[in-house]
Protein backbone atom coordinates (compact mmCIF):
# COMPACT_ATOMS: atom_id res chain seq x y z
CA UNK A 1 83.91 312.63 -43.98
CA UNK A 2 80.80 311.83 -42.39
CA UNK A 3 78.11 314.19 -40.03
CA UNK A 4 77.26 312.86 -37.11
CA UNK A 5 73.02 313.59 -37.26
CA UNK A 6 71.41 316.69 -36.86
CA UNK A 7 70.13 317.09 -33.04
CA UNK A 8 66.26 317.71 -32.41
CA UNK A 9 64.34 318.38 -29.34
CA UNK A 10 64.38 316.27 -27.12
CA UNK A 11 67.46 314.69 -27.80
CA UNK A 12 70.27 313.73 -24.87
CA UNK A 13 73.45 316.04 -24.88
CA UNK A 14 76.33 314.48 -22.29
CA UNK A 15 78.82 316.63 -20.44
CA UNK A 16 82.02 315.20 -19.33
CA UNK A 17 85.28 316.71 -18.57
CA UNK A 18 87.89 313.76 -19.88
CA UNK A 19 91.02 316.96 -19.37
CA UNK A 20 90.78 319.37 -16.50
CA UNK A 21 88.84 320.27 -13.76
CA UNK A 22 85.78 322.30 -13.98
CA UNK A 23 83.61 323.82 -11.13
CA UNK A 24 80.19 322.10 -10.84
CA UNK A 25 78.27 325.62 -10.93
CA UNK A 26 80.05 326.32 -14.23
CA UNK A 27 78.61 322.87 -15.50
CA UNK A 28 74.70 323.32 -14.04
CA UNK A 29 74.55 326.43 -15.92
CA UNK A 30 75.45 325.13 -19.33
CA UNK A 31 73.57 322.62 -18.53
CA UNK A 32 70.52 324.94 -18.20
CA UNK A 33 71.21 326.85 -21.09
CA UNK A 34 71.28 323.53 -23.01
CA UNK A 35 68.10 322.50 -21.55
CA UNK A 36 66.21 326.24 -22.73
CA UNK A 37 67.41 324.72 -26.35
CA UNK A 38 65.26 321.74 -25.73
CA UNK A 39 67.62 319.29 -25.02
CA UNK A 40 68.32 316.35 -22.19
CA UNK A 41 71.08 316.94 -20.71
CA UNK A 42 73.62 314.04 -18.74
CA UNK A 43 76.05 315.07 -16.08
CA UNK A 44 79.12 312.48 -16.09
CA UNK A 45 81.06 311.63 -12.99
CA UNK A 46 84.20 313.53 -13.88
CA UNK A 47 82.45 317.16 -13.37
CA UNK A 48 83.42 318.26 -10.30
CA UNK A 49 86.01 315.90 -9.36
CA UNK A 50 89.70 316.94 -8.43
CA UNK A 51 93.02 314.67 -9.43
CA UNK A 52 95.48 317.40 -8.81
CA UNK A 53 95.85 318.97 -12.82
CA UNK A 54 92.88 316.98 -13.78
CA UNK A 55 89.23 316.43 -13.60
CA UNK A 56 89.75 312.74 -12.10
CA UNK A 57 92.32 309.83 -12.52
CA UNK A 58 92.84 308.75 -15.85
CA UNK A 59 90.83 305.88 -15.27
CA UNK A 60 87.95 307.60 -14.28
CA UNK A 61 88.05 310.28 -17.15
CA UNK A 62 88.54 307.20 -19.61
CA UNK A 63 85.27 305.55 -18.24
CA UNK A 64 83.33 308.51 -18.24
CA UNK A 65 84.13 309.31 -21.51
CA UNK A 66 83.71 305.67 -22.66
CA UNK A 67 80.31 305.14 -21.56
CA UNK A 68 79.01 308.05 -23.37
CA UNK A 69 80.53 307.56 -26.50
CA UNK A 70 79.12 303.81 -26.26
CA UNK A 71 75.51 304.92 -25.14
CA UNK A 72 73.29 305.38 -28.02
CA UNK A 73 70.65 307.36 -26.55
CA UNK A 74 73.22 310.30 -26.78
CA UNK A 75 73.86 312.25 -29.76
CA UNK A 76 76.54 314.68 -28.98
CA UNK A 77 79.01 314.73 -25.95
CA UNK A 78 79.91 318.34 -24.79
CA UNK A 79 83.27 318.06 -22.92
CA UNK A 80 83.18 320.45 -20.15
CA UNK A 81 87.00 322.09 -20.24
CA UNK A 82 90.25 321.50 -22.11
CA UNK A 83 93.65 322.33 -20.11
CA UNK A 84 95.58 318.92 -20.59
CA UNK A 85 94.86 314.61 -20.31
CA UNK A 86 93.05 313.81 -23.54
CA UNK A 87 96.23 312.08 -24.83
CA UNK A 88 96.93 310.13 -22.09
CA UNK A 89 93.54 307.98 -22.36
CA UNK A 90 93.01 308.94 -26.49
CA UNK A 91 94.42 304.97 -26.74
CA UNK A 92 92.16 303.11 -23.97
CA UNK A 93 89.23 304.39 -25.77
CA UNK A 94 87.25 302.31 -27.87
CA UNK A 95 85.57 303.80 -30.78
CA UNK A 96 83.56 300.48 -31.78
CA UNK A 97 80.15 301.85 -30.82
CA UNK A 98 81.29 305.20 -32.20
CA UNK A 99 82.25 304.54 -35.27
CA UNK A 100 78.65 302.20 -35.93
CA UNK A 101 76.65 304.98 -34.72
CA UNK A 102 78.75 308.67 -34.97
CA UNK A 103 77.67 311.35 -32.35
CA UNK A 104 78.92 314.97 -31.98
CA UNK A 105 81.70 315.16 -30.21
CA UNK A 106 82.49 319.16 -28.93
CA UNK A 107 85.11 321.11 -27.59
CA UNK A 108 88.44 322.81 -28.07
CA UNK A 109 91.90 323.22 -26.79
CA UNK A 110 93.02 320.25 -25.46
CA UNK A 111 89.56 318.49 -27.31
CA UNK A 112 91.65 318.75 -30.48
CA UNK A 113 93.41 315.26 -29.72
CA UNK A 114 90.28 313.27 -30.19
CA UNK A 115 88.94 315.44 -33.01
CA UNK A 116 92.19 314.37 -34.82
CA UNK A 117 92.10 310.94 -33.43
CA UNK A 118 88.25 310.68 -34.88
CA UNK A 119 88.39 312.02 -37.84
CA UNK A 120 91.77 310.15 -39.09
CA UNK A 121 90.95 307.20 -37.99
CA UNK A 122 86.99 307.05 -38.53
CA UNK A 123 86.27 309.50 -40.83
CA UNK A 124 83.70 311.51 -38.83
CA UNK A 125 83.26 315.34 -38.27
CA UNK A 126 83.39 317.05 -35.36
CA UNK A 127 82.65 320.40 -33.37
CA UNK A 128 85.43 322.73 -32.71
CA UNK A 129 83.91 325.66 -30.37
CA UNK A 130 82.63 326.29 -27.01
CA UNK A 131 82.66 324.48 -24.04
CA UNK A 132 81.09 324.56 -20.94
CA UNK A 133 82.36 328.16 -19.39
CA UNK A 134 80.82 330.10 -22.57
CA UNK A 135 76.79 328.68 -21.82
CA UNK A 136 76.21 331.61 -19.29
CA UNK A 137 73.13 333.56 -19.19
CA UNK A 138 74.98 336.72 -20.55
CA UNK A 139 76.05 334.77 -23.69
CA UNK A 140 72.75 333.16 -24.19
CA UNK A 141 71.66 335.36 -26.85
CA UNK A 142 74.86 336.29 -28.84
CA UNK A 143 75.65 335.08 -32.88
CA UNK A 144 78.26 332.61 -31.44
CA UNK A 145 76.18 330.96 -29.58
CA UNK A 146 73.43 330.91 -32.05
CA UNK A 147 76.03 329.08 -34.68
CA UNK A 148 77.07 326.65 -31.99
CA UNK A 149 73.52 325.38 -32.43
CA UNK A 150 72.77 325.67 -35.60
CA UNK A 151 75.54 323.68 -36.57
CA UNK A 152 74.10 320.78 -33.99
CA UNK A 153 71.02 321.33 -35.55
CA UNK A 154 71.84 320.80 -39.25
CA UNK A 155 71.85 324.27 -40.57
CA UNK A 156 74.12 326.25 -42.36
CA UNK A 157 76.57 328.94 -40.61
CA UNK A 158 78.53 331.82 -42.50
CA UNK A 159 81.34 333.40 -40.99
CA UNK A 160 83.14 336.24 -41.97
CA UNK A 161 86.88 338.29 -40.66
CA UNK A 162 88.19 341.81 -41.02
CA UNK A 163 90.56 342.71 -43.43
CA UNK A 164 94.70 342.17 -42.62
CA UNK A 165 97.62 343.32 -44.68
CA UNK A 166 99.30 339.55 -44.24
CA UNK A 167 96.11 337.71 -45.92
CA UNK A 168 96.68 336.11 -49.24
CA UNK A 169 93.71 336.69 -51.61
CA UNK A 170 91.88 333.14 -52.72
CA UNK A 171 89.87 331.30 -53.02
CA UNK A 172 88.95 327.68 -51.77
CA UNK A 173 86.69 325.05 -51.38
CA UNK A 174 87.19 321.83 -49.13
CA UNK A 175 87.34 319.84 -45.74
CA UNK A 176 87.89 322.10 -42.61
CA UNK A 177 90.34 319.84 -40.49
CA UNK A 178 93.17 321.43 -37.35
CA UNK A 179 92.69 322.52 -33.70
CA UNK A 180 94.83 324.05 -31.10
CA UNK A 181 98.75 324.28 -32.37
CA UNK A 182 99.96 322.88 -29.75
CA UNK A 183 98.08 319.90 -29.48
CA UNK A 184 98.36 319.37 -33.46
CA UNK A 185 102.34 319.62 -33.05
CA UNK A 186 101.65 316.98 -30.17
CA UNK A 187 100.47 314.22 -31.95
CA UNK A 188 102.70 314.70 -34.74
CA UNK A 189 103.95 311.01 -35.77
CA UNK A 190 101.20 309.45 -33.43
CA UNK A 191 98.13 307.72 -34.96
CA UNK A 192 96.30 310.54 -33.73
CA UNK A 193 98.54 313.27 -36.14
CA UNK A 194 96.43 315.76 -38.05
CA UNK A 195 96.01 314.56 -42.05
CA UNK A 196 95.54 317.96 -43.85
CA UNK A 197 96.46 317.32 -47.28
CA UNK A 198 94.29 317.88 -49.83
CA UNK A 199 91.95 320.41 -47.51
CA UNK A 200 91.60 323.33 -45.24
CA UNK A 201 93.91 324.03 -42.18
CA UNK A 202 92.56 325.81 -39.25
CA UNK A 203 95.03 326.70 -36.41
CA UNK A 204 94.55 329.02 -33.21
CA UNK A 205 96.49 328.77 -29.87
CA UNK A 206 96.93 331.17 -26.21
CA UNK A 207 99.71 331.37 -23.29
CA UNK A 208 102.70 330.10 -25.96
CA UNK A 209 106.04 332.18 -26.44
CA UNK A 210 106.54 333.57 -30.02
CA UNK A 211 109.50 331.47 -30.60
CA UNK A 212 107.54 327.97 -29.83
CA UNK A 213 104.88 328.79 -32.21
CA UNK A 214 107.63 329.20 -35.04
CA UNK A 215 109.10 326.21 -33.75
CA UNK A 216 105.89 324.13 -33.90
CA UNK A 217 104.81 325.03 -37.26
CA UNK A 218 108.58 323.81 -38.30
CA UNK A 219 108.21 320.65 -36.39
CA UNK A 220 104.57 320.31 -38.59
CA UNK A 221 106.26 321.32 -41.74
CA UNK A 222 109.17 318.90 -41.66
CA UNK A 223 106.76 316.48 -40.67
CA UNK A 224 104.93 316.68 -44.31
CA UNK A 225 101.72 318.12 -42.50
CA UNK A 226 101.59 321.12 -44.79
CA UNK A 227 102.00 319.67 -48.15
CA UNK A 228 98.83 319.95 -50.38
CA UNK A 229 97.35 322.25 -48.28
CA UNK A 230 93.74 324.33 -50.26
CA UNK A 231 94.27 327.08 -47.92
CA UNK A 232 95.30 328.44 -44.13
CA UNK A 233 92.53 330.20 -41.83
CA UNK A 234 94.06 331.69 -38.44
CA UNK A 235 91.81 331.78 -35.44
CA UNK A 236 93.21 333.83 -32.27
CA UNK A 237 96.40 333.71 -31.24
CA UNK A 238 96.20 335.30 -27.41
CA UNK A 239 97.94 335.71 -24.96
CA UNK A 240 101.22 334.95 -26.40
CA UNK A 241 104.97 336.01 -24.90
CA UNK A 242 108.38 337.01 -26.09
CA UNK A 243 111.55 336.69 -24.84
CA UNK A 244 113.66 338.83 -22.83
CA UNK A 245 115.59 339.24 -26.04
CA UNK A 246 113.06 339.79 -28.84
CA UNK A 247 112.37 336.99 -31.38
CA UNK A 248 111.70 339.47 -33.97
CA UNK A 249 108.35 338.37 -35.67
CA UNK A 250 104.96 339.12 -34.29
CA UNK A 251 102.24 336.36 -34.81
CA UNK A 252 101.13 337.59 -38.30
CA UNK A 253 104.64 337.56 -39.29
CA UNK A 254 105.58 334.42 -38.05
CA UNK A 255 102.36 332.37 -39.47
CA UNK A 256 102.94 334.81 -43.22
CA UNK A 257 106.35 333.44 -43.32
CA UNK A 258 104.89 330.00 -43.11
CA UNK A 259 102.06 330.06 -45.50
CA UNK A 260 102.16 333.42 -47.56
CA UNK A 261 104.46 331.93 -49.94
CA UNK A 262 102.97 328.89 -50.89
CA UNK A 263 100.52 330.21 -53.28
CA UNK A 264 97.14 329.45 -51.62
CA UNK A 265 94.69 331.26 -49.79
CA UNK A 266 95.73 332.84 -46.25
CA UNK A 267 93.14 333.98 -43.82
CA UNK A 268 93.78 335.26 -40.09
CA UNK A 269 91.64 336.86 -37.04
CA UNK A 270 89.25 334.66 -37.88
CA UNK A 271 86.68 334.55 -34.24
CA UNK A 272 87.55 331.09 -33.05
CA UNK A 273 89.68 329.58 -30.53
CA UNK A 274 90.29 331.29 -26.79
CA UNK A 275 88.78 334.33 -27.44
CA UNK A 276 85.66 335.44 -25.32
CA UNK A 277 82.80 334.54 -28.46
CA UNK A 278 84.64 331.54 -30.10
CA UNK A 279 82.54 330.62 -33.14
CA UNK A 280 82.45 326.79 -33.96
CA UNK A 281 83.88 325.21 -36.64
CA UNK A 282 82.80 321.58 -38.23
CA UNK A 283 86.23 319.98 -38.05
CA UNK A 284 85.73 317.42 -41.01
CA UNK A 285 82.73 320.04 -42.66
CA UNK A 286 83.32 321.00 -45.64
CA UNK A 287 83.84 324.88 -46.17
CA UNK A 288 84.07 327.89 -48.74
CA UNK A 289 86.79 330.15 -47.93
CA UNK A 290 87.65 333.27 -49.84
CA UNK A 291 90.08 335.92 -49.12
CA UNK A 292 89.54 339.66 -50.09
CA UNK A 293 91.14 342.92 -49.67
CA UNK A 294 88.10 343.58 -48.02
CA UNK A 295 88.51 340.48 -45.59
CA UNK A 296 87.41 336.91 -45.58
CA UNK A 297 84.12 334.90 -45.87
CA UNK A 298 83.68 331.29 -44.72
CA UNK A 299 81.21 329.21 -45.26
CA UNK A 300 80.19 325.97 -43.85
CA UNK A 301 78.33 323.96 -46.67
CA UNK A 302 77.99 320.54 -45.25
């Protein structure tokens, strides 16, 4: 996998919203946190617009997109919201200009369709974390933030979770790769599908019933996307639902009896995903995870 380069000062971050809507005020803030960093920032043409569910027309959203990921005087595109629409323009892109010259492309949620399409296809890492809502002035000054840039920056980020009677104790060392459940169950059999053997799975989700995230990870599993795995880290899980009549396995339960028994290392509550300080994650970095009693470390290397 490759990094896209480190940002300096003085470099041109571009915000465009290729999913949902997002409010323009929401956007100008970020924008001006961005700019206290010491970065240019660009404000597409799809902030602020309205196409019933989504941000504009898929045409629109596709050309916003396009021109910054063609436009080499930017070197990371922030994409203002997830909700849903990545995957219906992910195949009008084209990643020519991209691929010759690689640029930072950050998000979550919904985001995780071209961070799957990217790195499978082109080999290049991405940002998993924060998106436009979480640049407020209140947040300005908290860790999460903090690693959100340093990561852009080129420095190193260590990450650590509490202890939980469902981890598996381990040990491992590879490439971070995974997303948003959902969205990896998605493009499962598409030329966007998440390739995790041989490295690190990452998985968080919100707003899903209990029963559809056990029926996801089966529709991953039978799909081969487990095999080989190093280890499993767990990001939040919010929000979820049951059914009138119980399914009868909470989250931890439901993700153990996936992954506890296949002999690797098993991390959960790691702070990333839709939770209010979601910590970024290099999807395509490669990473040090170990499992304790005590809880778990990570460890972004490169």
């Amino acid at each position: 996998m490759q990094l896209p380069k480190a940002l300096k000062k003085g470099d041109t971050i571009a915000i465009t919203c290729p999913s949902g809507y997002i409010d323009k005020a929401v956007v100008l803030e970020a924008k001006q946190q961005l700019e206290a960093w010491g970065f240019k920032v660009l404000v597409g043409a799809t902030v602020a617009k309205s196409d019933n569910y989504f941000s504009a027309p898929d045409e629109l959203r596709l050309k916003d997109l396009q021109k910054y990921l063609d436009d080499p005087g930017v070197a990371a595109i922030l994409m203002g919201r997830g909700g849903y629409g990545m995957s219906r323009i992910i195949d009008g892109l084209d990643f020519s200009a991209f691929a010759r010259q690689p640029k930072w492309i950050c998000g979550f949620s919904d985001i995780t369709v071209i961070h799957n399409h990217i790195q499978r296809n082109y080999g290049v890492a991405t940002l998993h974390g924060p998106m436009c809502s979480s640049f407020t002035k209140e947040n300005a000054k908290k860790d999460f933030l903090k690693a959100y840039k340093q990561i852009l920056t080129g420095k190193p980020v260590h990450y650590s979770a509490p202890a939980n009677k469902y981890n598996v104790p381990g040990k491992a060392c590879g490439i971070l790769v995974g997303g948003n459940l959902a969205m990896l169950a998605h493009l499962s059999g598409s030329s966007s599908a998440m390739n995790a053997h041989g490295k690190i799975l990452f998985i968080e989700d919100i707003g899903e019933h209990l029963y559809n995230i056990d029926r996801m990870l089966y529709n991953l599993k039978r799909a081969g996307a487990f095999d080989q795995l190093l280890a499993v880290v767990c990001g939040g899980f919010t929000d979820l639902e049951d059914t009138t009549r119980p399914f009868g396995q909470d989250i931890y339960q439901i993700l153990n009896h996936h992954f506890g028994t296949l002999g690797i290392p098993l991390a959960f509550d790691m702070p990333s995903g839709h939770i209010d300080e979601n910590w970024p994650l290099c999807l395509g970095g490669r990473y040090e995870v170990e499992v304790k009693k005590q809880g778990t470390t990570l460890h972004f290397l490169y």
